[in-house]
Protein backbone atom coordinates (compact mmCIF):
# COMPACT_ATOMS: atom_id res chain seq x y z
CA UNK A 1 0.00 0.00 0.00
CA UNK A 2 0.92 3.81 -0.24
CA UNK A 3 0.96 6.22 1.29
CA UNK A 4 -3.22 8.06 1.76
CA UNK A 5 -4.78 10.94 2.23
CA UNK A 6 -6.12 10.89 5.96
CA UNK A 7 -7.14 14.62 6.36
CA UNK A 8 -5.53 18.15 5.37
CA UNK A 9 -3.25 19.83 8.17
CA UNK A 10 -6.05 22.60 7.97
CA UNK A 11 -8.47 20.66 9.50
CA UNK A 12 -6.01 20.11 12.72
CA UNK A 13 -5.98 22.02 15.79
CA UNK A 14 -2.96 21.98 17.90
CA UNK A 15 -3.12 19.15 20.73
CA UNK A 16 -6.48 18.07 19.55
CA UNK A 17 -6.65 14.33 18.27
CA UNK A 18 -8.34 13.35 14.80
CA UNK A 19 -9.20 9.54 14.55
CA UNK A 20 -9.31 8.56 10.81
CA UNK A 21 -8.98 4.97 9.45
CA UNK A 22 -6.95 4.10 6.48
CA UNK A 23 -7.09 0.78 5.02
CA UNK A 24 -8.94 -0.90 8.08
CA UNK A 25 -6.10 0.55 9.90
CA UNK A 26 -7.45 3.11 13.24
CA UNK A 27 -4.73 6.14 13.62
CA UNK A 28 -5.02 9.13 15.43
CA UNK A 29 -3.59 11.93 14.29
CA UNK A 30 -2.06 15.22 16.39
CA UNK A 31 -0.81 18.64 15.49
CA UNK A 32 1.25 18.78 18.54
CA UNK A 33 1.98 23.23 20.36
CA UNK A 34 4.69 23.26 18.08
CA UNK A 35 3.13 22.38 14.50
CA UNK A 36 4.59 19.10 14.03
CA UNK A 37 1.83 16.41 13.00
CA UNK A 38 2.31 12.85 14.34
CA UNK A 39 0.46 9.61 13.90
CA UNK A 40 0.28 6.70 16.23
CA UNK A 41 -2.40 3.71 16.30
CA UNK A 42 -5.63 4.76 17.81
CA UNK A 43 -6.16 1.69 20.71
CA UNK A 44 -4.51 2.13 23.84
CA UNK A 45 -2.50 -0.88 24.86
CA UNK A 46 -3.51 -1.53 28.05
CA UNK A 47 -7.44 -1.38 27.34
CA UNK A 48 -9.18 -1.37 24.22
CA UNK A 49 -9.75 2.14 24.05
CA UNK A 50 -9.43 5.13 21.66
CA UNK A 51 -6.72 6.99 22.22
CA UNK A 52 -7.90 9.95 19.80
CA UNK A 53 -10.24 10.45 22.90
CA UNK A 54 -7.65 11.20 24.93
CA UNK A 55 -5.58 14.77 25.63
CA UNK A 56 -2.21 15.91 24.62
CA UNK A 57 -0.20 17.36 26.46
CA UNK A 58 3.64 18.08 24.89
CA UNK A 59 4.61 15.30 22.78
CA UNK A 60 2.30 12.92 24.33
CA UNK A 61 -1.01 11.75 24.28
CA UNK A 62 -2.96 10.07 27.12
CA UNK A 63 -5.16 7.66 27.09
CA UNK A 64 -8.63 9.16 28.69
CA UNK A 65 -9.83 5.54 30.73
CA UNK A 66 -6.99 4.66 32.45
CA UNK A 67 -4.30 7.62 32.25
CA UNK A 68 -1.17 5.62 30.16
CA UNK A 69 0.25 8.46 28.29
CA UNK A 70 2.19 7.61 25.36
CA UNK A 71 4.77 9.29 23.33
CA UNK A 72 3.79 10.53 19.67
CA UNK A 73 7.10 10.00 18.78
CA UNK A 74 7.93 6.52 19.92
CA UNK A 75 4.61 5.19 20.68
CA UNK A 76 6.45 3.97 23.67
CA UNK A 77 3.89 4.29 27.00
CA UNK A 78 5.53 6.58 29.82
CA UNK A 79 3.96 5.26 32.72
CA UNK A 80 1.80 2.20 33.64
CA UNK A 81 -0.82 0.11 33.42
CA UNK A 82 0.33 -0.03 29.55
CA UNK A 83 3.32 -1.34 28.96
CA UNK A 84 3.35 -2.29 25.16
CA UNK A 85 3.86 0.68 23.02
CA UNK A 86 1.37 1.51 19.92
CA UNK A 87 2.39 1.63 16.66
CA UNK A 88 4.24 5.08 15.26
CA UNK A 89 3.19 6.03 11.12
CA UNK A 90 5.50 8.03 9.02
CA UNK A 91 3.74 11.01 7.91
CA UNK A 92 4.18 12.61 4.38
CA UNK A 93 2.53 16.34 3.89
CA UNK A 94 1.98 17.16 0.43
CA UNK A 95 0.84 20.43 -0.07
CA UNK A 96 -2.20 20.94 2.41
CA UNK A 97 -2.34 17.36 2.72
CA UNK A 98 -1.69 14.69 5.31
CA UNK A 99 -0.65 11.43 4.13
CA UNK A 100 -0.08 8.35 5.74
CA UNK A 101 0.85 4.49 4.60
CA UNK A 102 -0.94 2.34 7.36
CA UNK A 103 2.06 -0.14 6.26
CA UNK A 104 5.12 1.81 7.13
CA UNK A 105 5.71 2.18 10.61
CA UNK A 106 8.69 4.41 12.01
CA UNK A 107 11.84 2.68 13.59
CA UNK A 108 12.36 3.75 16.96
């Protein structure tokens, strides 16, 4: 697969999460304070919970049920009860838009 649409970077506020799904693949998406747009999988590892539901705060987002945040740049969680991190997407912008290959994860 290649790299998809999933929204334009006008329709993102800063440290608000956008779910979209891309090839049966759920990511949430953040314009973090600074501008830069991430994308990380949308379940929480601990419970099977949207994370786009959740609040950012720096480069992190939390999840809302159970307070694991995790990092938007490594996935990796920063405190506990997850452990496991969620997957990290590499993010293209191509003019005004955002795209993303559900396929291509980052290396961390």
């Amino acid at each position: 697969m290649s790299a998809q649409r999933a929204c334009s970077a006008g329709e993102l506020e800063p440290d608000t999460p956008l779910r979209v799904e891309i090839g049966g693949v759920a990511i949430a998406i953040v314009k973090d304070a600074d501008g830069e747009i991430h994308a990380i999988g949308d379940r929480c590892t601990h419970g099977d919970i949207s994370l786009s539901e959740g609040f950012v705060e720096g480069k992190t987002l939390e999840c809302w049920a159970h307070g694991s945040a995790f990092s938007l740049e490594t996935g990796v969680p920063l405190n506990l009860p997850a452990y496991e991190p969620v997957p990290v997407y590499v993010v293209e912008i191509d003019g005004d838009d955002v795209l993303i290959d559900p396929t291509v994860t980052k290396e961390v």
